[in-house]
Protein backbone atom coordinates (compact mmCIF):
# COMPACT_ATOMS: atom_id res chain seq x y z
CA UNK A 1 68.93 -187.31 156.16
CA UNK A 2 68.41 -184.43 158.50
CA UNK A 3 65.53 -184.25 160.42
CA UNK A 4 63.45 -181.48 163.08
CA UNK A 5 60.90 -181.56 164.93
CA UNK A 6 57.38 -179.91 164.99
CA UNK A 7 56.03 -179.14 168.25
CA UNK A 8 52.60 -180.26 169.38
CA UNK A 9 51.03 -176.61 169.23
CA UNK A 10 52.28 -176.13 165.45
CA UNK A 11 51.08 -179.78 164.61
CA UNK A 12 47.94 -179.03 165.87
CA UNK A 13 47.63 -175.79 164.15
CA UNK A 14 48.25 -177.20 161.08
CA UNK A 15 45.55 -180.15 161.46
CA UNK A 16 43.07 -177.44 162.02
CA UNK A 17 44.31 -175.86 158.80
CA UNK A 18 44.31 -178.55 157.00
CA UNK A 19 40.41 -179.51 158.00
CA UNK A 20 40.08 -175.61 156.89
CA UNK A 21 41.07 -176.28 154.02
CA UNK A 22 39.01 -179.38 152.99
CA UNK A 23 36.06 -177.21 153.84
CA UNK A 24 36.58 -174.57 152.07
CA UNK A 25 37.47 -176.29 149.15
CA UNK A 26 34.26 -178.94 149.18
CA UNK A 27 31.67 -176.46 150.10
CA UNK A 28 32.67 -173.83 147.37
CA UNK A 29 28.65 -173.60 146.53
CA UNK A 30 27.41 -172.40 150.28
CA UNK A 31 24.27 -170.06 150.61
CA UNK A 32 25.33 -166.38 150.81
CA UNK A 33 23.25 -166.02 154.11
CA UNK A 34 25.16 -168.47 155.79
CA UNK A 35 28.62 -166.87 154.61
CA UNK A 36 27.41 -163.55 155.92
CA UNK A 37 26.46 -164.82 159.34
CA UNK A 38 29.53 -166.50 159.66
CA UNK A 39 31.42 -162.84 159.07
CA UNK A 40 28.83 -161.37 161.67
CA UNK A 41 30.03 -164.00 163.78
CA UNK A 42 33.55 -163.39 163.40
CA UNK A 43 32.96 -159.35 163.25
CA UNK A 44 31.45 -159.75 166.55
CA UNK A 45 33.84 -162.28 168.14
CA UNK A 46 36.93 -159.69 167.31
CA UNK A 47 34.80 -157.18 169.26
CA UNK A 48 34.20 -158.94 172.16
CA UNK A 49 37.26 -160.92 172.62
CA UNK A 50 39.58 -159.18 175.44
CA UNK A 51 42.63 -157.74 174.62
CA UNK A 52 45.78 -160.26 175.35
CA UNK A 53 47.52 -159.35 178.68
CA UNK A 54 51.26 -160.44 177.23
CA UNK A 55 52.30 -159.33 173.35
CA UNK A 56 53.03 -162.41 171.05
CA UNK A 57 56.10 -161.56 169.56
CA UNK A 58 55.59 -164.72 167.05
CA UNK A 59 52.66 -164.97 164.58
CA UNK A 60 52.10 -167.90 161.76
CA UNK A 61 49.55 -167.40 159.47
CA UNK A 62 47.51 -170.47 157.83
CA UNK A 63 45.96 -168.96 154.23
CA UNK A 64 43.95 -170.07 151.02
CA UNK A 65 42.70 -168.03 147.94
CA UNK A 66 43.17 -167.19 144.81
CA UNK A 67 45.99 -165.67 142.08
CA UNK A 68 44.74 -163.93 139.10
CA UNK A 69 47.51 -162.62 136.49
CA UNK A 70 46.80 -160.37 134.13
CA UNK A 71 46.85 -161.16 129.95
CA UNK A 72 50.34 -161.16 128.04
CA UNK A 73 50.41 -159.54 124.50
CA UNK A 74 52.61 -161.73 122.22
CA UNK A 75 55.24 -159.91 120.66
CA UNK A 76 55.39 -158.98 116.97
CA UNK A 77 55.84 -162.27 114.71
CA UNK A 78 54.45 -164.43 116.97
CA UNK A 79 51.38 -166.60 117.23
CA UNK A 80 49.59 -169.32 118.72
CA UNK A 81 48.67 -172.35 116.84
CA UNK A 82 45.02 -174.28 117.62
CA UNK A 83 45.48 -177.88 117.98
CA UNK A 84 43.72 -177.96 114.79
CA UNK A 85 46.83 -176.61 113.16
CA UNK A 86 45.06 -173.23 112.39
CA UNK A 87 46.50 -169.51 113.59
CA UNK A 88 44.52 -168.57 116.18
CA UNK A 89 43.03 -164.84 115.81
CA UNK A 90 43.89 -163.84 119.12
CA UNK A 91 47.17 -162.01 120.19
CA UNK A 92 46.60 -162.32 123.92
CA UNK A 93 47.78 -165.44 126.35
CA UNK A 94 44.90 -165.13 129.02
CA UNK A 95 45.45 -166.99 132.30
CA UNK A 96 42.14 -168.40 134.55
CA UNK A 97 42.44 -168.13 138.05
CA UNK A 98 44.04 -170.41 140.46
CA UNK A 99 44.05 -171.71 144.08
CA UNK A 100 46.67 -171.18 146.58
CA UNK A 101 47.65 -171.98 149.65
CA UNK A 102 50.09 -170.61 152.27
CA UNK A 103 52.24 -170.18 155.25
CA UNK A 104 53.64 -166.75 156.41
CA UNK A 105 55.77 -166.10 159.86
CA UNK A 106 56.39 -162.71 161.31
CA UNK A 107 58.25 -162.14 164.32
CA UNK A 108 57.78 -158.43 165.69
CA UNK A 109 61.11 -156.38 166.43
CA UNK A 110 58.85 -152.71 166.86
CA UNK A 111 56.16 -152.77 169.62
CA UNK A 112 54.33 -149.62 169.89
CA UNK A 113 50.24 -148.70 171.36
CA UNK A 114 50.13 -147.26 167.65
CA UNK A 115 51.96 -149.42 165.45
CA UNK A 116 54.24 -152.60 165.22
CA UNK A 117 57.00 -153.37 162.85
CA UNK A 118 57.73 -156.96 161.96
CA UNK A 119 60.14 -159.16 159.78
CA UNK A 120 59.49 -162.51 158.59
CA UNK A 121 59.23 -164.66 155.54
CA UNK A 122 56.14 -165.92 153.26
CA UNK A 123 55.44 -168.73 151.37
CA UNK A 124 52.74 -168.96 148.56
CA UNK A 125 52.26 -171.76 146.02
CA UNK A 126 49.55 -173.06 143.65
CA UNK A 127 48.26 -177.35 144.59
CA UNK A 128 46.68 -176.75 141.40
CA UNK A 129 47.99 -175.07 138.52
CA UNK A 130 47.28 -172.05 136.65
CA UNK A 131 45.87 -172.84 133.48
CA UNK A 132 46.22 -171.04 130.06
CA UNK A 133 42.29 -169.86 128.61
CA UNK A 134 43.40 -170.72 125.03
CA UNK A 135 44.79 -174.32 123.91
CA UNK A 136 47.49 -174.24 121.73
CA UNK A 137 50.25 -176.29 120.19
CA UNK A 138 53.32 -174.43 120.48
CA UNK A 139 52.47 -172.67 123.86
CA UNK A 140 52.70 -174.26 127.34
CA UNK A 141 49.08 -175.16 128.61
CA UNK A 142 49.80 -174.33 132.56
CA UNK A 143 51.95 -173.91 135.20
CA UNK A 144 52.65 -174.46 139.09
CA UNK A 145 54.65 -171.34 141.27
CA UNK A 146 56.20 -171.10 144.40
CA UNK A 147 57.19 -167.82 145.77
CA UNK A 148 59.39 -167.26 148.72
CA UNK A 149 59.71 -163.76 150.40
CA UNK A 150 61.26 -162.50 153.24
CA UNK A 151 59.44 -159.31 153.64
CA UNK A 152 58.27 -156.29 156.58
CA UNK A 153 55.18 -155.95 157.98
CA UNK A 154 53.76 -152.06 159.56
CA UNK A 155 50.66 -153.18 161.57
CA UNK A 156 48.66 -150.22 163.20
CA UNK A 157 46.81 -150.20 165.92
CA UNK A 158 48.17 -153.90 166.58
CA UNK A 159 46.40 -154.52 170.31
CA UNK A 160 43.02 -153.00 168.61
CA UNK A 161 40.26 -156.10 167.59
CA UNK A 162 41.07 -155.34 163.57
CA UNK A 163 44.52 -154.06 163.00
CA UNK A 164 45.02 -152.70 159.51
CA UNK A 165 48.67 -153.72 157.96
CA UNK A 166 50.87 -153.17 155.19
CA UNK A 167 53.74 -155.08 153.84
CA UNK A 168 56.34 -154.90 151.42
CA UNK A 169 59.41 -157.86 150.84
CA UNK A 170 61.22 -159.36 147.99
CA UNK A 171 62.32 -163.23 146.87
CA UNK A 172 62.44 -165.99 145.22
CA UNK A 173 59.87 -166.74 142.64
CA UNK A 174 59.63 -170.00 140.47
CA UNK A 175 57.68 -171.80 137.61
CA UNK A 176 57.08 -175.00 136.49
CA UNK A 177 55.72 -175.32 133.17
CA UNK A 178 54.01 -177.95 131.22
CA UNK A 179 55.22 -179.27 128.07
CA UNK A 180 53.69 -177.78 124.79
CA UNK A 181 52.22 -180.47 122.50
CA UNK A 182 55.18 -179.09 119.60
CA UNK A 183 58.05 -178.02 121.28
CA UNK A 184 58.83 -182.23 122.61
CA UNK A 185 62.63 -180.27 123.38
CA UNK A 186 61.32 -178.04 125.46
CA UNK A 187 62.98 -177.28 128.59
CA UNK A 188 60.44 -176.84 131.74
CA UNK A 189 61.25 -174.64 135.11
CA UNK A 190 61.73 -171.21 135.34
CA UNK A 191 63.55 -169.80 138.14
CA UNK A 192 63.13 -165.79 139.06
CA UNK A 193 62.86 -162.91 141.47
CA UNK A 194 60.01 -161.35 142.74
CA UNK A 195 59.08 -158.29 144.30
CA UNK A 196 55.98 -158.17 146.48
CA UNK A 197 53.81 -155.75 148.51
CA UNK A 198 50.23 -155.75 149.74
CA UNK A 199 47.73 -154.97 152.77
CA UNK A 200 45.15 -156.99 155.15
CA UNK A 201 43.80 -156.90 158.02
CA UNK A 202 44.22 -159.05 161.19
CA UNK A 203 42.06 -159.62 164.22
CA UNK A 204 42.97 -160.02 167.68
CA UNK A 205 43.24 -163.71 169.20
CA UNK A 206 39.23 -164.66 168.90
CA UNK A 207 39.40 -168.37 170.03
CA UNK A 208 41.99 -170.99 171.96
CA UNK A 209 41.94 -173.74 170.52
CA UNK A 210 44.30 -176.65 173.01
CA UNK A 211 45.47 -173.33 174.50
CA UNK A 212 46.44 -172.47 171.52
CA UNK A 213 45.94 -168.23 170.17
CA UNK A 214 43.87 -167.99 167.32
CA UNK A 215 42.60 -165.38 165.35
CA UNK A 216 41.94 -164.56 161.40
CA UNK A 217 43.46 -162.61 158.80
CA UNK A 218 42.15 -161.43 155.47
CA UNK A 219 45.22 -159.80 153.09
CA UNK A 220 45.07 -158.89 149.07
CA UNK A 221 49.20 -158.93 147.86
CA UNK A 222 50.80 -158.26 144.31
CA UNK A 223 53.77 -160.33 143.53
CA UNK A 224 55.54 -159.32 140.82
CA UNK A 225 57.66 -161.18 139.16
CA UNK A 226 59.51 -162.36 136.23
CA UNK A 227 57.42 -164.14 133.47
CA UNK A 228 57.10 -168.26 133.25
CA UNK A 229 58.24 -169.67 129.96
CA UNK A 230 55.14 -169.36 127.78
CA UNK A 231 57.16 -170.91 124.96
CA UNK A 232 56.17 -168.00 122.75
CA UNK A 233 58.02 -164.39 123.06
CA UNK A 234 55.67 -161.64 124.88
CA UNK A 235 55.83 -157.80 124.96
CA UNK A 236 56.20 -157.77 129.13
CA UNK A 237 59.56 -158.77 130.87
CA UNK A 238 57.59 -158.52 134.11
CA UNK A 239 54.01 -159.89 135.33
CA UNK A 240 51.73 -158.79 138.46
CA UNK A 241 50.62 -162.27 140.31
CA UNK A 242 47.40 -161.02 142.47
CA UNK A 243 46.68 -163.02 145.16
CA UNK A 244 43.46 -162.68 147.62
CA UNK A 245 43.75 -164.91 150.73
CA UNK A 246 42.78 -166.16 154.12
CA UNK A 247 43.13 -167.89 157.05
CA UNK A 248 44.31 -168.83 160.69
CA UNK A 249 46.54 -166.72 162.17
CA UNK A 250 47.98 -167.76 165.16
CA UNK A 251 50.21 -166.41 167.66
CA UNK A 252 52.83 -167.72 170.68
């Protein structure tokens, strides 16, 4: 089996992520006051941090959110069945939201006072899955993703305390689907493409944490995609996979 090995910055990085993570996930229900001090705090942190004296070339970013996807309109003939065994009225398969978690590198090739122009690679998946609104028999009832994109990042103003970024890539995309309750043959994984562009924001290093950079990002991206096996045809070829996240991002 091969085998590589983490360094001791990245291994603590991803401890503090990880204790992120459990905190944002177990105190869902905070006050509003105390989420709005805590962006004063971090508003006023980017402001006052100093500028780095050496550019990072290398930046990792730690993130958690949310994916909505919009409704798919079944196609003409088809229909979902209620566990009853009754039609159901509707013609839509509606999707809840979901949670996601992920990792994205960048490595900057373009360093200018205005702008900076970087390559790397994201990756986004769903520890729990996106549920379907509607039960039904001969539809799937959820699904997991994973998308994988190498992609290009503009920042501008990339030395300022917020830097304002856009960034456009392409991948790999896949689904794993549950069984439907009537289709026992049914055949589960879905492998795709996926286009995907978006824009954030990033702040400048605002903490060291064991020496290492830190600072935050905050980033809304569109991954579009080809469609999971609903088990049931649909009008769209294509689907829009909205995800709002944030995180850690640190630099070396």
């Amino acid at each position: 089996m091969n085998s590589f090995r983490v360094g001791p910055h990245i291994m603590q990085a991803l401890k503090l992520f990880v204790t992120a993570t459990a905190v944002v996930v177990f105190r869902t229900k905070a006050q509003k006051n105390k989420i709005k001090w805590l962006v004063g705090c971090l508003m006023t942190a980017a402001l006052w941090s100093p500028p780095a004296v050496a550019q990072d070339k290398n930046e990792v970013g730690l993130v958690i959110g949310g994916i909505v996807a919009p409704s798919q309109t079944l196609s003409p003939g088809a229909s979902l069945i209620a566990p009853s065994g009754t039609v159901l009225s509707t013609r839509d398969i509606t999707l809840d939201s979901s949670l996601t978690l992920g990792a994205e590198y960048d490595r900057e090739f373009v360093g200018r006072q205005k702008f900076a122009i970087d390559g790397g690679i994201d990756f986004l998946a769903s520890p729990l899955d996106v549920k379907l609104s509607q039960k039904a028999q001969n539809a799937i009832g959820e699904y997991a993703f994973i998308f994988l994109t190498p992609h290009v990042r503009v920042k501008f103003h990339p030395h300022g305390a917020f830097s304002p970024w856009l960034s456009f890539g392409g991948g790999y995309a896949r689904f794993l689907e549950s069984v439907p309750p009537a289709a026992s043959s049914f055949r589960r994984g879905t492998n795709t493409g996926t286009l995907v562009f978006g824009g954030g924001i990033d702040t400048r290093t605002v903490v060291h944490v064991l020496k290492i950079p830190i600072g935050f990002r905050i980033e809304v991206r569109d991954f579009y995609s080809g469609l999971p096996n609903y088990n049931q045809k649909v009008t769209a070829n294509l689907q829009n996979n909205l995800a709002f996240n944030g995180g850690l991002l640190i630099r070396f």
